[in-house]
PDB file of N, CA and C in Angstrom:
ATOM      1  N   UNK A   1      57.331-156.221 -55.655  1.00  0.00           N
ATOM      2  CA  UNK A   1      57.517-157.520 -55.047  1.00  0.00           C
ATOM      3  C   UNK A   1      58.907-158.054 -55.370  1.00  0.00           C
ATOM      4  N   UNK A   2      58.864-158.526 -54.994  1.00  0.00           N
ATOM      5  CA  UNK A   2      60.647-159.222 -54.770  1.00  0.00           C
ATOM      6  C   UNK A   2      61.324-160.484 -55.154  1.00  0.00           C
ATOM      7  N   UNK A   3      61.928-160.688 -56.679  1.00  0.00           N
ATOM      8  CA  UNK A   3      61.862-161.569 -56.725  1.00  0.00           C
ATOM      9  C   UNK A   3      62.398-162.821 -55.803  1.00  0.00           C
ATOM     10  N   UNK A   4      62.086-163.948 -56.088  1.00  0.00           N
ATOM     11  CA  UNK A   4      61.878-165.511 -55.119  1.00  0.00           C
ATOM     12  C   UNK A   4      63.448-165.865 -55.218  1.00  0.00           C
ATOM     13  N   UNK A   5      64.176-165.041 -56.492  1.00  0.00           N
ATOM     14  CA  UNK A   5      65.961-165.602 -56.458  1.00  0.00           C
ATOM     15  C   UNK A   5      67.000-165.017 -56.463  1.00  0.00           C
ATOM     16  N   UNK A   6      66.012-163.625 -56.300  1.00  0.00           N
ATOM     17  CA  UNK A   6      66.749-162.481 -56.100  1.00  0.00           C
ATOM     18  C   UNK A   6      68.241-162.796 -54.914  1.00  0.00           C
ATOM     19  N   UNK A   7      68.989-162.411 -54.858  1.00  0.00           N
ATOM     20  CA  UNK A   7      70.139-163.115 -53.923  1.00  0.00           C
ATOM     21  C   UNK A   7      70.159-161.904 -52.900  1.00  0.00           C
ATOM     22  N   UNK A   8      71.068-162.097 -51.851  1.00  0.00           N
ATOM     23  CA  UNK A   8      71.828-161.253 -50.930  1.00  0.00           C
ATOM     24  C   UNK A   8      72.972-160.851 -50.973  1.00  0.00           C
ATOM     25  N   UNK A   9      73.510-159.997 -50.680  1.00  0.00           N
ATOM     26  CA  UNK A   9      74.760-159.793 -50.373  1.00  0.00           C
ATOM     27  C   UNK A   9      75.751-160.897 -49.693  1.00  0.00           C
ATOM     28  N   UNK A  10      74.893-161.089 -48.780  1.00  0.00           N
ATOM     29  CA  UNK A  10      75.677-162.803 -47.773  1.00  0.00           C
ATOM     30  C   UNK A  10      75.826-163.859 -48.937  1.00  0.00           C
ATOM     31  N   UNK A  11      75.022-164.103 -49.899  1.00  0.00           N
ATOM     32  CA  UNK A  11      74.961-165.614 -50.333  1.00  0.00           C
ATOM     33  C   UNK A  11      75.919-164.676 -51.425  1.00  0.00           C
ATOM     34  N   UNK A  12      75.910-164.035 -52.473  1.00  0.00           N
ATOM     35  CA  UNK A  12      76.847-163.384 -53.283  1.00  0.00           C
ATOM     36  C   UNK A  12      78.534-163.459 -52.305  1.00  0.00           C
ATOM     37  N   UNK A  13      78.211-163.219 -51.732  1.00  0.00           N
ATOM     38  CA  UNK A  13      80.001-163.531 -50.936  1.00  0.00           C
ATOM     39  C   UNK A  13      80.159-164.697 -50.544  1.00  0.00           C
ATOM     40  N   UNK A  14      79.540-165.538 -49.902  1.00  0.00           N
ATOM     41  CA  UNK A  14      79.211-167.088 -49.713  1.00  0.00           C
ATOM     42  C   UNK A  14      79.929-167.661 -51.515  1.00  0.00           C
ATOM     43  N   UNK A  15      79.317-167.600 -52.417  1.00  0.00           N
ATOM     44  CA  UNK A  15      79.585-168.047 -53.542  1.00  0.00           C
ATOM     45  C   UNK A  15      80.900-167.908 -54.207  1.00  0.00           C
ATOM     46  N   UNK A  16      81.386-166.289 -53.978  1.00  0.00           N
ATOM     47  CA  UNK A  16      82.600-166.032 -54.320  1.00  0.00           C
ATOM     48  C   UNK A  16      83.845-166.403 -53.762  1.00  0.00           C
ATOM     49  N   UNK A  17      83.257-166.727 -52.376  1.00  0.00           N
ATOM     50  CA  UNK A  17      84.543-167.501 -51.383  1.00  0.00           C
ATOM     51  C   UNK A  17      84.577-169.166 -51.744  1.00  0.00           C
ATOM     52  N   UNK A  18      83.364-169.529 -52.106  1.00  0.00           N
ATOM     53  CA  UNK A  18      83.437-170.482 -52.267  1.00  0.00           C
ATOM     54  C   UNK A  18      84.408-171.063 -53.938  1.00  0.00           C
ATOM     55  N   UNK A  19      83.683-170.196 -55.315  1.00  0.00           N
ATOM     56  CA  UNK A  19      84.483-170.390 -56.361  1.00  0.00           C
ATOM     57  C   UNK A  19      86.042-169.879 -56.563  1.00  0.00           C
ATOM     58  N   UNK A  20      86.212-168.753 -55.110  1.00  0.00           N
ATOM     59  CA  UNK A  20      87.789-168.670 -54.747  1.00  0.00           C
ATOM     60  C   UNK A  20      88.092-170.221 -55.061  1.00  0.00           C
ATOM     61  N   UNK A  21      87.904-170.345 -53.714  1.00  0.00           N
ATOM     62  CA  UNK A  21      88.196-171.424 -52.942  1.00  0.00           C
ATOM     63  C   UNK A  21      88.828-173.286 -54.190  1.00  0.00           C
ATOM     64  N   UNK A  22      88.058-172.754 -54.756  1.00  0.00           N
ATOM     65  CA  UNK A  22      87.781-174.413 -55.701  1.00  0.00           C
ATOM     66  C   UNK A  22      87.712-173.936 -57.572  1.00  0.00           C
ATOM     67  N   UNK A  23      88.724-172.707 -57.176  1.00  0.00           N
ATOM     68  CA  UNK A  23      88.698-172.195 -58.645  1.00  0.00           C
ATOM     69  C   UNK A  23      89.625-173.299 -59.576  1.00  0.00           C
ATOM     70  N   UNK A  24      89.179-173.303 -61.196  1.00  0.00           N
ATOM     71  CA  UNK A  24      89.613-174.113 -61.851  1.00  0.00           C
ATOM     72  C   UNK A  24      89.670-176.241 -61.786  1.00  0.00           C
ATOM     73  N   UNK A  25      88.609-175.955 -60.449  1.00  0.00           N
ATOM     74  CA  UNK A  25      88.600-177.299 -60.291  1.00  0.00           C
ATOM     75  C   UNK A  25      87.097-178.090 -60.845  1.00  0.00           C
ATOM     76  N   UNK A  26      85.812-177.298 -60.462  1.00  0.00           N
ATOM     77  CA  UNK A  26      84.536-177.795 -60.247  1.00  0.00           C
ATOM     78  C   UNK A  26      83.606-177.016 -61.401  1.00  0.00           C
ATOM     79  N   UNK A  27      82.629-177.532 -61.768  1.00  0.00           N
ATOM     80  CA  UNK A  27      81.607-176.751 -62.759  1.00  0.00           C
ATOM     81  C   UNK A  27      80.756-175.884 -62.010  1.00  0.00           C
ATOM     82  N   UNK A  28      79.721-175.266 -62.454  1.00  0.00           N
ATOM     83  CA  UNK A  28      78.570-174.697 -61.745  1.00  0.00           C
ATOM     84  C   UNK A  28      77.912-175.915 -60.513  1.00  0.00           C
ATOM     85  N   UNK A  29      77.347-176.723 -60.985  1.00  0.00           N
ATOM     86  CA  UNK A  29      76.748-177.610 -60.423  1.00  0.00           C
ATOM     87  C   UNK A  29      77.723-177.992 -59.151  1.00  0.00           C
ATOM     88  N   UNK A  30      78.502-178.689 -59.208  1.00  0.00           N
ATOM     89  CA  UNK A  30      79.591-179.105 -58.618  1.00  0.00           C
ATOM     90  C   UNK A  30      80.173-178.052 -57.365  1.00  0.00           C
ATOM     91  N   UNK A  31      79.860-176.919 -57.645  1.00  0.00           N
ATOM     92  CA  UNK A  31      80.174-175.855 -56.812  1.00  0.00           C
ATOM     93  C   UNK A  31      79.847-175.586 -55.861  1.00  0.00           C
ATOM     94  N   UNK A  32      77.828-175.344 -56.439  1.00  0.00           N
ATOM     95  CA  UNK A  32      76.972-175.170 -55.924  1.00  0.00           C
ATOM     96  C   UNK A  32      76.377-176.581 -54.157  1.00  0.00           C
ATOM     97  N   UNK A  33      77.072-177.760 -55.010  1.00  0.00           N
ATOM     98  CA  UNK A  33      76.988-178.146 -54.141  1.00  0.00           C
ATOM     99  C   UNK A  33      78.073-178.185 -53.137  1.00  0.00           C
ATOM    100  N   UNK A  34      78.970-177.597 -53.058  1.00  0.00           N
ATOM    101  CA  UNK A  34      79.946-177.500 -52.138  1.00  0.00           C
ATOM    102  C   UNK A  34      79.967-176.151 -51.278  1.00  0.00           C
ATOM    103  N   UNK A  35      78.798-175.236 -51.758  1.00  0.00           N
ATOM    104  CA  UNK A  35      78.418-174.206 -50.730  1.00  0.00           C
ATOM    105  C   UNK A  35      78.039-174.295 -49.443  1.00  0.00           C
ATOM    106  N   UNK A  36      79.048-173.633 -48.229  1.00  0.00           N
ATOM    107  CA  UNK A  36      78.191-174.045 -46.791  1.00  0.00           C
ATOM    108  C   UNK A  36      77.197-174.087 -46.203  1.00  0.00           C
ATOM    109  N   UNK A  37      76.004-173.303 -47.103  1.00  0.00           N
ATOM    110  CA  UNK A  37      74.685-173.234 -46.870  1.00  0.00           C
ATOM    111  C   UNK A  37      73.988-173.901 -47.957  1.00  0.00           C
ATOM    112  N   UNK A  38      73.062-173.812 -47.227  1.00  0.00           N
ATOM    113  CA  UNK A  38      71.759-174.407 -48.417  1.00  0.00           C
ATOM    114  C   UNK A  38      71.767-173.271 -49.311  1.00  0.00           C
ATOM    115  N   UNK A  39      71.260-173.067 -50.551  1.00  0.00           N
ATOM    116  CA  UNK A  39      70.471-171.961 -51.349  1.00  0.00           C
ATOM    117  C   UNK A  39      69.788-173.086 -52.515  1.00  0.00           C
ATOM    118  N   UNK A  40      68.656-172.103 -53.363  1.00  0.00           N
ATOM    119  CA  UNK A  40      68.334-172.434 -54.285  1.00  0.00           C
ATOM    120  C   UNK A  40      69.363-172.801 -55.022  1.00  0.00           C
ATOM    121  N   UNK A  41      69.077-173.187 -56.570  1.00  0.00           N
ATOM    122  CA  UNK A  41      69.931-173.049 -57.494  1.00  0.00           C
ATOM    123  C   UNK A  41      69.583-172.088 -58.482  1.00  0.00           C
ATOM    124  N   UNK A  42      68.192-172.057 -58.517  1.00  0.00           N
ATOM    125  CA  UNK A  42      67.904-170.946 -59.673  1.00  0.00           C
ATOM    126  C   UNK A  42      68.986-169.730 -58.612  1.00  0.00           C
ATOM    127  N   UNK A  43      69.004-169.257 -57.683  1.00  0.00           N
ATOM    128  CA  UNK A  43      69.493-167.544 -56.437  1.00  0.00           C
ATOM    129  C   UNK A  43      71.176-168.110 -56.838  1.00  0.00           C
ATOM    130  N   UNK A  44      71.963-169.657 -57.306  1.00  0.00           N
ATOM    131  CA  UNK A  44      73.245-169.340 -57.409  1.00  0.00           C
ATOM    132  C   UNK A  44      73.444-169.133 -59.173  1.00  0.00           C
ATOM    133  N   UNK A  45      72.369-169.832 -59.656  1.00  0.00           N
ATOM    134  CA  UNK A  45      72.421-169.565 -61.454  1.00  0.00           C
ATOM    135  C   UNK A  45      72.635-167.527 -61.342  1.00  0.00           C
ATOM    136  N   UNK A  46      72.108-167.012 -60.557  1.00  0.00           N
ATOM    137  CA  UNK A  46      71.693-165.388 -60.641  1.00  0.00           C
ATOM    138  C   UNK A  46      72.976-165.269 -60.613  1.00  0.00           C
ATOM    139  N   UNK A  47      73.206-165.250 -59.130  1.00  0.00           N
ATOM    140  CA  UNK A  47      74.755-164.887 -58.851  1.00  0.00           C
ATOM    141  C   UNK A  47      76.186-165.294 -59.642  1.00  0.00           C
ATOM    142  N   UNK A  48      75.541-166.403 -59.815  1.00  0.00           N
ATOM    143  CA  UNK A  48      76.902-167.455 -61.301  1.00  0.00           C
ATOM    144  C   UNK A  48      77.210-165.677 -62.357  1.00  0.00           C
ATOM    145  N   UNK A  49      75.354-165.807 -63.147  1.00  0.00           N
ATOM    146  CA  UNK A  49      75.326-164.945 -63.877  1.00  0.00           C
ATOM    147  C   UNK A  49      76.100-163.226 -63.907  1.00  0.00           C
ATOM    148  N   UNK A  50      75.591-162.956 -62.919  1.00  0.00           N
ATOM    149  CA  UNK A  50      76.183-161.592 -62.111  1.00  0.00           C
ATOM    150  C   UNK A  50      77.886-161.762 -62.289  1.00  0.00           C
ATOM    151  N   UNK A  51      78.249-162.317 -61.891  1.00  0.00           N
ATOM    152  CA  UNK A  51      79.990-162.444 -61.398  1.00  0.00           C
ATOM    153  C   UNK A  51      80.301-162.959 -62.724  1.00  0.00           C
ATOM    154  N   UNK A  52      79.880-163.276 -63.884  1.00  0.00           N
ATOM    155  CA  UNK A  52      80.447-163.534 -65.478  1.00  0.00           C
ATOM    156  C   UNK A  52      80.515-162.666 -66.039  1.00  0.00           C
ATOM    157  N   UNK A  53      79.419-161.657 -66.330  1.00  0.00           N
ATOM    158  CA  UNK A  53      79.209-160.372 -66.441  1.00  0.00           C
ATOM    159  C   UNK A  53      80.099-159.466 -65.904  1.00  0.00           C
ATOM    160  N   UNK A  54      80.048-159.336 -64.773  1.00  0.00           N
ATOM    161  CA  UNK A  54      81.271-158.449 -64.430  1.00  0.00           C
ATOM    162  C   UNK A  54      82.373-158.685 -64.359  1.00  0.00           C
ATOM    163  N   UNK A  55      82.796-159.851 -65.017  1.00  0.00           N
ATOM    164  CA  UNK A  55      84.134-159.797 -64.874  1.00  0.00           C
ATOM    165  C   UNK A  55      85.150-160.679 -64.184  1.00  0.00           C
ATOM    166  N   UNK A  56      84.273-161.110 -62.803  1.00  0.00           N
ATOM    167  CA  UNK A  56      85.295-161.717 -62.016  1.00  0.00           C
ATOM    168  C   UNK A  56      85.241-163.533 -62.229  1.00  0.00           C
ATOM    169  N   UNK A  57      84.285-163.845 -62.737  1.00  0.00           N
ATOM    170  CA  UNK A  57      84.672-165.606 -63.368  1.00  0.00           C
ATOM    171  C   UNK A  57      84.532-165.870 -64.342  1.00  0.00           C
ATOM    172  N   UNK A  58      85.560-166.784 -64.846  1.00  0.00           N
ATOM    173  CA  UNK A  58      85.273-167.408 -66.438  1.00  0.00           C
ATOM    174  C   UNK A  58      84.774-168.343 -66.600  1.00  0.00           C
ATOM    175  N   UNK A  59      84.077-169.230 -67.212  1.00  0.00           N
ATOM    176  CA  UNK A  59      83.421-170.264 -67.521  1.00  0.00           C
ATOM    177  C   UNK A  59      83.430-171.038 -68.617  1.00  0.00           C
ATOM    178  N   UNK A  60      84.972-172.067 -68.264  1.00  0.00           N
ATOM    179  CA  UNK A  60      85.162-172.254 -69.923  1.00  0.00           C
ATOM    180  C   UNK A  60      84.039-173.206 -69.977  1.00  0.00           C
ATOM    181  N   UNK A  61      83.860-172.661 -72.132  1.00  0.00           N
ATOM    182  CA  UNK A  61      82.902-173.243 -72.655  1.00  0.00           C
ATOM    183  C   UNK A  61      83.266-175.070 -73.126  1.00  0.00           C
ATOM    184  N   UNK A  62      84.077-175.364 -72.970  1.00  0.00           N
ATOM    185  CA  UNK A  62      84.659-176.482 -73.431  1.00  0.00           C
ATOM    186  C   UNK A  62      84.097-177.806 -71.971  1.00  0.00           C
ATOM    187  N   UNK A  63      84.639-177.932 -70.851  1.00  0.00           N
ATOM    188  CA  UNK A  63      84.057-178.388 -69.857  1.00  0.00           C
ATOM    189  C   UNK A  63      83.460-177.618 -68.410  1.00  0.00           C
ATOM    190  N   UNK A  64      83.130-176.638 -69.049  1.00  0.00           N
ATOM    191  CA  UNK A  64      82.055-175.591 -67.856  1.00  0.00           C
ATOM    192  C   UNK A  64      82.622-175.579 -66.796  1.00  0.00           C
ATOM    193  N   UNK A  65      84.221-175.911 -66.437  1.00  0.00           N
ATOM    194  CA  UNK A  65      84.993-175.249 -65.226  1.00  0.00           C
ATOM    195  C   UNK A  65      84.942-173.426 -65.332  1.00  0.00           C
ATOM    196  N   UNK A  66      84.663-173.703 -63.640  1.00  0.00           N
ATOM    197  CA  UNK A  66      84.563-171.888 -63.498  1.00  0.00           C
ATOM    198  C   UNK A  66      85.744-171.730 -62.994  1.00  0.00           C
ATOM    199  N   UNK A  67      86.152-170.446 -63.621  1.00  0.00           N
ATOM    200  CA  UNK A  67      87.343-170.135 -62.526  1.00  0.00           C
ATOM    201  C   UNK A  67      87.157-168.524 -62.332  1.00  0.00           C
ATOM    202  N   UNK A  68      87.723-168.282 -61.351  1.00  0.00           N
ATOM    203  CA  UNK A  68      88.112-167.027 -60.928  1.00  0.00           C
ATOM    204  C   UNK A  68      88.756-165.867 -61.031  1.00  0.00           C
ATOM    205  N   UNK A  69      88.475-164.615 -61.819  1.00  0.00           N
ATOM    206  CA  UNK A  69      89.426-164.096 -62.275  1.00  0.00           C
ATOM    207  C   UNK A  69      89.583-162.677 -61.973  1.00  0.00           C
ATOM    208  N   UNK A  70      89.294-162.349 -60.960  1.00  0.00           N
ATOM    209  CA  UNK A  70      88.907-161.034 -60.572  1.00  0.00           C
ATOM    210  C   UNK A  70      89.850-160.707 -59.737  1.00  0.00           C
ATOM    211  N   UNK A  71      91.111-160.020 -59.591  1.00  0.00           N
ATOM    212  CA  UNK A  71      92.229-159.796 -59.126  1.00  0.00           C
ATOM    213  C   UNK A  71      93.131-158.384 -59.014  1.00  0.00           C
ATOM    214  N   UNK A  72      92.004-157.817 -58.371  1.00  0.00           N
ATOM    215  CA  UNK A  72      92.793-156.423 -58.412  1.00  0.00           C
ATOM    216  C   UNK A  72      93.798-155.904 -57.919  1.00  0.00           C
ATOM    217  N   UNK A  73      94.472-157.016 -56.893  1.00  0.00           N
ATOM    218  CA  UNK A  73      95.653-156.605 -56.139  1.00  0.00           C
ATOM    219  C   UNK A  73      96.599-156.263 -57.050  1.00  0.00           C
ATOM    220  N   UNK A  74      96.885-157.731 -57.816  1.00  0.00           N
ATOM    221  CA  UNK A  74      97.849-158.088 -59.383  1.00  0.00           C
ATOM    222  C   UNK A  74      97.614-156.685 -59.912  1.00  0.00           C
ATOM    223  N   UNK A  75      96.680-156.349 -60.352  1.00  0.00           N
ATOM    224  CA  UNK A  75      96.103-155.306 -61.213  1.00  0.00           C
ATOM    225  C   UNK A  75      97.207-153.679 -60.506  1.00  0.00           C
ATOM    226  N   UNK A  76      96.770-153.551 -59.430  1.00  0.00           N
ATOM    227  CA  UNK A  76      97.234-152.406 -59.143  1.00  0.00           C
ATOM    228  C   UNK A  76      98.668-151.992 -58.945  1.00  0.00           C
ATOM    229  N   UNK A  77      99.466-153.620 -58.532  1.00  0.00           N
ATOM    230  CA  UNK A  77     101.040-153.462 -58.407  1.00  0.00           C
ATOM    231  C   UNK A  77     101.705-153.529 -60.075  1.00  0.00           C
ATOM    232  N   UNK A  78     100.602-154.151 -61.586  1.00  0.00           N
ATOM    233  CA  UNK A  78     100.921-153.845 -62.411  1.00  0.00           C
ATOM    234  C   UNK A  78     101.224-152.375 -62.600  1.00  0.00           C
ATOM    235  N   UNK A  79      99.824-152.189 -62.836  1.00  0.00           N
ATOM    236  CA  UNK A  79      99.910-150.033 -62.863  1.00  0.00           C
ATOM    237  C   UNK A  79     101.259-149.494 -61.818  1.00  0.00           C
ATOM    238  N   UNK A  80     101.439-149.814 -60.822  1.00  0.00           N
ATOM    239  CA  UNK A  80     102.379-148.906 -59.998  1.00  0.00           C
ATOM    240  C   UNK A  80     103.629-149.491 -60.595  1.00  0.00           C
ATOM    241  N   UNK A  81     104.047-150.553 -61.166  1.00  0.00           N
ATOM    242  CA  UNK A  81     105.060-151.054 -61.764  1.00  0.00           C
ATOM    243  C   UNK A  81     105.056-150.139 -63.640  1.00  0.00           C
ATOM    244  N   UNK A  82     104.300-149.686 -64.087  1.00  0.00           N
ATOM    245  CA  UNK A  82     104.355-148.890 -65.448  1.00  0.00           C
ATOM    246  C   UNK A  82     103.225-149.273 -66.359  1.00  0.00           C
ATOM    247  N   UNK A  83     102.376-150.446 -65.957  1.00  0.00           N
ATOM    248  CA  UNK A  83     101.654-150.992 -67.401  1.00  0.00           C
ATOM    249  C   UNK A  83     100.678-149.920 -67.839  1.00  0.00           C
ATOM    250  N   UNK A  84     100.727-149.672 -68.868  1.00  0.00           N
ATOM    251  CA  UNK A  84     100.013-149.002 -69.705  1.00  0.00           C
ATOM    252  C   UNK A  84      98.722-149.361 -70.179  1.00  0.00           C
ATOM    253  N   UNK A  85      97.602-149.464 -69.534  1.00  0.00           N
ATOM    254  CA  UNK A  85      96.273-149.243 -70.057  1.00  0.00           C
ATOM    255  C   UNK A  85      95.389-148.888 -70.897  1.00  0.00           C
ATOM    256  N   UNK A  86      95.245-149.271 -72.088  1.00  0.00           N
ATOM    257  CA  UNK A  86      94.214-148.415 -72.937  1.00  0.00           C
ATOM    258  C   UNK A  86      93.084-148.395 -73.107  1.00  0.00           C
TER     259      UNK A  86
END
């Protein structure tokens, strides 16, 4: 069975365009309501969760601004420019 907050692919990109969008400005809450669709909140808490975990938003602990940090373009013209990886 499936869970009830399980997300989509659509609302997972919905979210990420959206914390693009309004990075370093808004909290979770604050975000959530600035999404173009309706969703739960427990299905954007998932997705919040998901995208911290991997990597691509930060969430400072000080006033719970999210920001965005997932930038692989930067990333790859580093490497082709020399940076060294370990």
């Amino acid at each position: 069975m499936r869970n009830a907050h399980s997300p989509t692919l659509e609302s997972v990109k919905m979210v990420e365009k959206t914390i693009k969008k309004y990075s370093q400005e808004y909290g979770k809450y604050q975000l959530w309501k600035r999404l173009p669709k309706k969703m739960m909140y427990q299905t954007f808490q998932e997705i919040i969760k998901y995208l911290e975990e991997s990597g691509k938003i930060y969430i400072d602990k000080r006033d719970g601004i999210v920001m965005w940090t997932y930038d692989p373009e930067t990333v790859r013209r580093l490497v082709s420019e020399g940076l060294v990886v370990r």
